[in-house]
PDB file of N, CA and C in Angstrom:
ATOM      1  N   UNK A   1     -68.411 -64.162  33.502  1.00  0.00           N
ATOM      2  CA  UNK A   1     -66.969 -64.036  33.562  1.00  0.00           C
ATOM      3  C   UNK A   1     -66.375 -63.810  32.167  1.00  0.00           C
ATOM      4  N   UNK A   2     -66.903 -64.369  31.118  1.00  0.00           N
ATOM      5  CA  UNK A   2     -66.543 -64.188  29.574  1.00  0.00           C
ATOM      6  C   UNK A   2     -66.905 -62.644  29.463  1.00  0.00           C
ATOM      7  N   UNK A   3     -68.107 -61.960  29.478  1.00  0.00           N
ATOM      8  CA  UNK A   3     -67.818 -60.886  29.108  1.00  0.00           C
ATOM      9  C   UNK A   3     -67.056 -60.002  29.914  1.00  0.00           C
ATOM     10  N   UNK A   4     -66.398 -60.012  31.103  1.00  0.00           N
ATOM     11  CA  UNK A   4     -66.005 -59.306  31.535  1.00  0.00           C
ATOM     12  C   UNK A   4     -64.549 -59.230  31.322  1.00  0.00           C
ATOM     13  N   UNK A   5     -64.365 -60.530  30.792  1.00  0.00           N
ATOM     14  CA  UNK A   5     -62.903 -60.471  30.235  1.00  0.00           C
ATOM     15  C   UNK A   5     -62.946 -59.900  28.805  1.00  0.00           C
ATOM     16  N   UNK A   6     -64.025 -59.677  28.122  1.00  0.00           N
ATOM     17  CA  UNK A   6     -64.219 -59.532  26.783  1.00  0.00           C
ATOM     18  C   UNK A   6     -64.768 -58.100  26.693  1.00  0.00           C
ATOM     19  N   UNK A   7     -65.185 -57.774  27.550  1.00  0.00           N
ATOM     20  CA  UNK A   7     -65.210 -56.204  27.376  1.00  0.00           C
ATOM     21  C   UNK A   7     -64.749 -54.865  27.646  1.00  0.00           C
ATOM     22  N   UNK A   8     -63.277 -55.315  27.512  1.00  0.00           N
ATOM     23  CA  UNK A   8     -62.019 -54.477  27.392  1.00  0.00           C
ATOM     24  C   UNK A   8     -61.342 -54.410  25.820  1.00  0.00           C
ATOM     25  N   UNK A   9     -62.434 -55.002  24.833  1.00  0.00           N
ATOM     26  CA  UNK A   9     -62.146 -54.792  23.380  1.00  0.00           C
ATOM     27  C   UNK A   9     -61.312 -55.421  22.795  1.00  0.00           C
ATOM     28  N   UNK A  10     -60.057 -55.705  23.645  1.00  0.00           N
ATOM     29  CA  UNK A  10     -58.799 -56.444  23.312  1.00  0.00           C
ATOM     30  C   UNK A  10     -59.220 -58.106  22.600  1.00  0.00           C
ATOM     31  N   UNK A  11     -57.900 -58.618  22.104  1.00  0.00           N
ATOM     32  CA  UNK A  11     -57.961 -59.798  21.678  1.00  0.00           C
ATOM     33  C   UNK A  11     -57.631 -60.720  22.393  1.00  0.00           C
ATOM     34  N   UNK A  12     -57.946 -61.678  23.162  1.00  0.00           N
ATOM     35  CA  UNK A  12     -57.966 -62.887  24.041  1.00  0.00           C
ATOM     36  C   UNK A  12     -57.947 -63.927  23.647  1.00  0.00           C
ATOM     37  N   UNK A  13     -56.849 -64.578  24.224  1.00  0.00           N
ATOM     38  CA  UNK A  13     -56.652 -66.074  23.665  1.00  0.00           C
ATOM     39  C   UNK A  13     -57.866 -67.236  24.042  1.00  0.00           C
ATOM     40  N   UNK A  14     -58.230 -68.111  23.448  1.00  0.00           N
ATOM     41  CA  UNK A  14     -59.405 -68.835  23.576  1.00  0.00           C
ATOM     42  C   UNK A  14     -58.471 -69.671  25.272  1.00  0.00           C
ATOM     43  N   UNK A  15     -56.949 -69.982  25.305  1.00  0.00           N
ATOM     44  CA  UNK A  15     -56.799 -70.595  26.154  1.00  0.00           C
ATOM     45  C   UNK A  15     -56.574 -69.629  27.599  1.00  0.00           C
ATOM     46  N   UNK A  16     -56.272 -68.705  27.272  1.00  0.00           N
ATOM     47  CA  UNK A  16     -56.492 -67.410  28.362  1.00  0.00           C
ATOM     48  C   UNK A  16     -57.991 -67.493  29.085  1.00  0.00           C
ATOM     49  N   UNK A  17     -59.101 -67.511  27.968  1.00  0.00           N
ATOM     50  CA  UNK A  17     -60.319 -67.454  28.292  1.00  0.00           C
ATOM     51  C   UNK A  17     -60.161 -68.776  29.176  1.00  0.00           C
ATOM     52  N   UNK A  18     -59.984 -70.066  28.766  1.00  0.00           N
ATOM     53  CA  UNK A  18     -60.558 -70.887  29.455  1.00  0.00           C
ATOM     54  C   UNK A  18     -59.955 -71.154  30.979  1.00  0.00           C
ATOM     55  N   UNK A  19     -58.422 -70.978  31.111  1.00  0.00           N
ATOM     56  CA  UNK A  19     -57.913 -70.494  32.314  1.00  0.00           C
ATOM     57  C   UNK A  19     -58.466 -69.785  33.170  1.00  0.00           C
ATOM     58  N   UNK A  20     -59.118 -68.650  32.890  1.00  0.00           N
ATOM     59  CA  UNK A  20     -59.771 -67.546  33.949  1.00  0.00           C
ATOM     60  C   UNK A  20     -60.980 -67.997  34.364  1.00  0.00           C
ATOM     61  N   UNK A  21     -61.221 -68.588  33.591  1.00  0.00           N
ATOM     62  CA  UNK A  21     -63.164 -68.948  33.606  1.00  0.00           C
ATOM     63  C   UNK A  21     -63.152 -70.744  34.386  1.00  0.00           C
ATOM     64  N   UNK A  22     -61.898 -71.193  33.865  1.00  0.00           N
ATOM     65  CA  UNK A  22     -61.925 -73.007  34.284  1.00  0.00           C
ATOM     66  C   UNK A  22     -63.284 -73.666  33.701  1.00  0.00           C
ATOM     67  N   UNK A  23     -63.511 -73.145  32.573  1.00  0.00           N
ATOM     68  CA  UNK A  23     -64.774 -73.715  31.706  1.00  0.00           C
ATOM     69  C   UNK A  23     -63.810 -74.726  30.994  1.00  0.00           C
ATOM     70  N   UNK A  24     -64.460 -76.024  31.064  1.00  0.00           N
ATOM     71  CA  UNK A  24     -63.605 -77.170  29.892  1.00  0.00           C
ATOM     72  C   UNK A  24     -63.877 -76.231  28.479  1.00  0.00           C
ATOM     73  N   UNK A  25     -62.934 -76.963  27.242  1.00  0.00           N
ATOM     74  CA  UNK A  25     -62.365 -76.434  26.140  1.00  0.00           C
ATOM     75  C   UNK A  25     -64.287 -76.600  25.584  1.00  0.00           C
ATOM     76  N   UNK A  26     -64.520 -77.524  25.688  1.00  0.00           N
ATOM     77  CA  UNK A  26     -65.850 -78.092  24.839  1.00  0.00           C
ATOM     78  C   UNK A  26     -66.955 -76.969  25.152  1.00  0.00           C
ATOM     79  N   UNK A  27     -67.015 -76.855  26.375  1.00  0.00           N
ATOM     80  CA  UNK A  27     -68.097 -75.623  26.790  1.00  0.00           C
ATOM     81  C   UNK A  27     -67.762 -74.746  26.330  1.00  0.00           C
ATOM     82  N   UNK A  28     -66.657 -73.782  26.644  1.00  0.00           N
ATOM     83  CA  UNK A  28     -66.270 -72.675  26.168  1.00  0.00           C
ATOM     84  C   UNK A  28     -66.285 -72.330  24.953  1.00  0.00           C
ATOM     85  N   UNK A  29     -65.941 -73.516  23.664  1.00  0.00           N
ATOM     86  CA  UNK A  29     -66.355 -73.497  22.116  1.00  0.00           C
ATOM     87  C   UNK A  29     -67.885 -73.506  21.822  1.00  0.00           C
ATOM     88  N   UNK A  30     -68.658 -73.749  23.144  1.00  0.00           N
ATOM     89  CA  UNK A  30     -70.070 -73.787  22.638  1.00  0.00           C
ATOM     90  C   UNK A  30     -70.773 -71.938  23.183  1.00  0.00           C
ATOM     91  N   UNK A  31     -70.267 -71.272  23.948  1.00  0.00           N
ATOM     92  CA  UNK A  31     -70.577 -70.463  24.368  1.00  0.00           C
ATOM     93  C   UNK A  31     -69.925 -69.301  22.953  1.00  0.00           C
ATOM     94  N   UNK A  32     -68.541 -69.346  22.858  1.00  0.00           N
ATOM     95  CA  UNK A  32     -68.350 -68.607  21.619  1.00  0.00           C
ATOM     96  C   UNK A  32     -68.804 -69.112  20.698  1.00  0.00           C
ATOM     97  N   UNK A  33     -69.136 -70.137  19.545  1.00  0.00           N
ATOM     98  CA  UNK A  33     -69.374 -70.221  18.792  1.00  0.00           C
ATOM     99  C   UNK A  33     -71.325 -69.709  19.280  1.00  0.00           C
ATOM    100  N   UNK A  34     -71.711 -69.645  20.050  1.00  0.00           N
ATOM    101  CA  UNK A  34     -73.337 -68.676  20.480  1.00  0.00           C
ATOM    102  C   UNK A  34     -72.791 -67.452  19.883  1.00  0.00           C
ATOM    103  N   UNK A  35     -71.787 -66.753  20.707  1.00  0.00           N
ATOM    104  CA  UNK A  35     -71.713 -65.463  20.345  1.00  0.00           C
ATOM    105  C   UNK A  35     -71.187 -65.009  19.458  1.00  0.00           C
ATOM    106  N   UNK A  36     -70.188 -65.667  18.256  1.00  0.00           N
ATOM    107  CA  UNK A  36     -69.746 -65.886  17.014  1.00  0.00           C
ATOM    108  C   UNK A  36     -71.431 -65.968  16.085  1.00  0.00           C
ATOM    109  N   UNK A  37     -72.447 -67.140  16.283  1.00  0.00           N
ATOM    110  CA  UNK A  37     -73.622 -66.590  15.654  1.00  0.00           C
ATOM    111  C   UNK A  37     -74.521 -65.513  15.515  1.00  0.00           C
ATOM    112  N   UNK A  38     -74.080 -64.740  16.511  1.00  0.00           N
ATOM    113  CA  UNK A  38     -75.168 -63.470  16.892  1.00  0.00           C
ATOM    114  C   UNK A  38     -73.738 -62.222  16.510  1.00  0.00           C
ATOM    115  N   UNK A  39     -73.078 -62.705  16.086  1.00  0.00           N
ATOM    116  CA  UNK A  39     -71.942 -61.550  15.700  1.00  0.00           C
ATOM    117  C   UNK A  39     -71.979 -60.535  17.322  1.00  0.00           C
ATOM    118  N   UNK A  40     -71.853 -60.964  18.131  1.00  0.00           N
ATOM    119  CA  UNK A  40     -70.905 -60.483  19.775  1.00  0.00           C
ATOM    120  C   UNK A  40     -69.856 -60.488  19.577  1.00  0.00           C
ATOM    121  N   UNK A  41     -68.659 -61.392  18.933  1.00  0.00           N
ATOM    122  CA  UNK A  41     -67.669 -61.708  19.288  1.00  0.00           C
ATOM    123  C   UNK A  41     -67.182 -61.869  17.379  1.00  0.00           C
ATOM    124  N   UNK A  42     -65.877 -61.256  17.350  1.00  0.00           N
ATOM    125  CA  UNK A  42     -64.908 -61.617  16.114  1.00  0.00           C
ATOM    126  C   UNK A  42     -63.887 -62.631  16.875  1.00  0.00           C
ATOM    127  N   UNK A  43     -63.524 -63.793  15.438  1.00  0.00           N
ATOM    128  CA  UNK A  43     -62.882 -64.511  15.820  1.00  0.00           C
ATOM    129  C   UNK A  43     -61.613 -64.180  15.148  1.00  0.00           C
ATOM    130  N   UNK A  44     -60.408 -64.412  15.501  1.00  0.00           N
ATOM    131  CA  UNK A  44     -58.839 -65.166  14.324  1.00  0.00           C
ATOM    132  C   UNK A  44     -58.657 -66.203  14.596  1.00  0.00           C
ATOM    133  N   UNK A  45     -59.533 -67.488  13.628  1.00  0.00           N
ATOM    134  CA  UNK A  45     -59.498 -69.244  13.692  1.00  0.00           C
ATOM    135  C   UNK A  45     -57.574 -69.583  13.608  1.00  0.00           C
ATOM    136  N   UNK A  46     -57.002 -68.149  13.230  1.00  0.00           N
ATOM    137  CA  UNK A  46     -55.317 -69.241  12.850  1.00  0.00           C
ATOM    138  C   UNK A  46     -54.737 -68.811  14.059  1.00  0.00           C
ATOM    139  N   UNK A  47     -55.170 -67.897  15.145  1.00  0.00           N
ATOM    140  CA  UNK A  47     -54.204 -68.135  16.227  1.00  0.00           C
ATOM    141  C   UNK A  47     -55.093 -67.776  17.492  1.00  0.00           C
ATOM    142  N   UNK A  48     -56.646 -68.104  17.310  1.00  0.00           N
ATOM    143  CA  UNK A  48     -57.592 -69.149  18.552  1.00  0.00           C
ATOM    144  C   UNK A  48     -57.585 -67.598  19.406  1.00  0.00           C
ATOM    145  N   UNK A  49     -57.926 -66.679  18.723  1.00  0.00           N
ATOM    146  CA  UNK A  49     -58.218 -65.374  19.608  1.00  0.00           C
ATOM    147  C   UNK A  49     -59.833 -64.830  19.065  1.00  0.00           C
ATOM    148  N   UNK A  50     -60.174 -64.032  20.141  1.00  0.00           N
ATOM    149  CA  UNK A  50     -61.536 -63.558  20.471  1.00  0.00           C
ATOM    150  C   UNK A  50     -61.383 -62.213  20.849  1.00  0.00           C
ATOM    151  N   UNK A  51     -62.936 -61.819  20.032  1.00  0.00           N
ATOM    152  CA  UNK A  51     -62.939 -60.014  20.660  1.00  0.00           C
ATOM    153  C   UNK A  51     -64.459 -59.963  20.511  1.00  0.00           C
ATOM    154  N   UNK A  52     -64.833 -58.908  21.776  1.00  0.00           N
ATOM    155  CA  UNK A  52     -66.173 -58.109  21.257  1.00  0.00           C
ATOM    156  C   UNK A  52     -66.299 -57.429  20.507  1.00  0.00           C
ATOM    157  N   UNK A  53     -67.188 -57.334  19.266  1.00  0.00           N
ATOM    158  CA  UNK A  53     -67.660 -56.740  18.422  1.00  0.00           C
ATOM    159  C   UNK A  53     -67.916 -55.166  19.129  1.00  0.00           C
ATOM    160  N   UNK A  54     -67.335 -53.980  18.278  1.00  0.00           N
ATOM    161  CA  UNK A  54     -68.035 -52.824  18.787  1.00  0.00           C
ATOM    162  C   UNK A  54     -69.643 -52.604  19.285  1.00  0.00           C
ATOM    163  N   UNK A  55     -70.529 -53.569  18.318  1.00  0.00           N
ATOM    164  CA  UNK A  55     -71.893 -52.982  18.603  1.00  0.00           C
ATOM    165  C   UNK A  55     -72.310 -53.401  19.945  1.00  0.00           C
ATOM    166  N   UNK A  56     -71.735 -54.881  20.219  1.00  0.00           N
ATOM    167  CA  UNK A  56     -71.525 -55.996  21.651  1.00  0.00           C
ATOM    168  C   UNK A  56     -71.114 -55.028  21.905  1.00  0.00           C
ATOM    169  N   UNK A  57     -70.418 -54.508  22.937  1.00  0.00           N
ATOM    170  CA  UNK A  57     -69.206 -53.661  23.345  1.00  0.00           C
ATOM    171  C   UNK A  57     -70.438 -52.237  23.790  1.00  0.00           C
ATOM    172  N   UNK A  58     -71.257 -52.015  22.997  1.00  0.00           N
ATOM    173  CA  UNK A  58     -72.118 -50.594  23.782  1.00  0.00           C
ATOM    174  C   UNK A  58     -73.266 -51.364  24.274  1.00  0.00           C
ATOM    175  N   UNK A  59     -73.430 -53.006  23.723  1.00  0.00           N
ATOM    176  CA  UNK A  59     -74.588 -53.485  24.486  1.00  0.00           C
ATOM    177  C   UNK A  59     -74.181 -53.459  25.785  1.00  0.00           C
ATOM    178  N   UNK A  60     -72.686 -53.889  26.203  1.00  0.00           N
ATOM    179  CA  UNK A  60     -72.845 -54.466  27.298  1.00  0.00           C
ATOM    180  C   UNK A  60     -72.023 -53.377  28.000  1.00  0.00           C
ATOM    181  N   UNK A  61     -72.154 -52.554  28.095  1.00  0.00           N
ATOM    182  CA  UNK A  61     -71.511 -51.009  28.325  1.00  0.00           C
ATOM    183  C   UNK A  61     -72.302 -49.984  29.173  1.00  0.00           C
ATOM    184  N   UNK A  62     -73.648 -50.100  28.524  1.00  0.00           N
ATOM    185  CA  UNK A  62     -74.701 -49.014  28.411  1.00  0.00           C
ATOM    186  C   UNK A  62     -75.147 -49.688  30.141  1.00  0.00           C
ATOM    187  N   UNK A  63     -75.694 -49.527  30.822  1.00  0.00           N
ATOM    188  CA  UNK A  63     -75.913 -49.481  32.270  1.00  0.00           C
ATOM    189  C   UNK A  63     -77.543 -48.974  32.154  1.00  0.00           C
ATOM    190  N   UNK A  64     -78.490 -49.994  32.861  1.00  0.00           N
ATOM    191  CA  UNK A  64     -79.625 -49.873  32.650  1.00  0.00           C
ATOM    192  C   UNK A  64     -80.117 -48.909  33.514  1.00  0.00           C
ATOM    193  N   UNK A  65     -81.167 -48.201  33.004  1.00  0.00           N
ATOM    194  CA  UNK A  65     -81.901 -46.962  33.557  1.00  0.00           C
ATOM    195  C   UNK A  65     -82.542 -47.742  34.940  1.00  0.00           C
TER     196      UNK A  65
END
């Protein structure tokens, strides 16, 4: 459900995310901060928004043979 909200490129509020998904705050910081380590996801820490990284963005794009 995260990437599918996340792979429309746009910037998403961390509390948007957790609304759609109904993941508690604690999970949901453990799932982005995963994809914050593997550079999937750019963060803005001063106003709690999220995006897929372009290179994320053709991973999860590309449609398997």
């Amino acid at each position: 459900m995260i990437l599918e909200i996340l792979k429309d490129g746009k910037w998403h509020s961390i509390k948007e995310i957790e609304e759609k998904t109904k993941l508690h705050e604690f999970k949901l910081q453990m799932v982005i901060d995963f994809l914050t380590n593997f550079n999937f996801v750019e963060i803005k820490k001063d106003c709690r928004e999220i995006k897929a990284t372009q290179e994320f963005l053709k991973i999860i794009k590309t449609k398997p043979k």
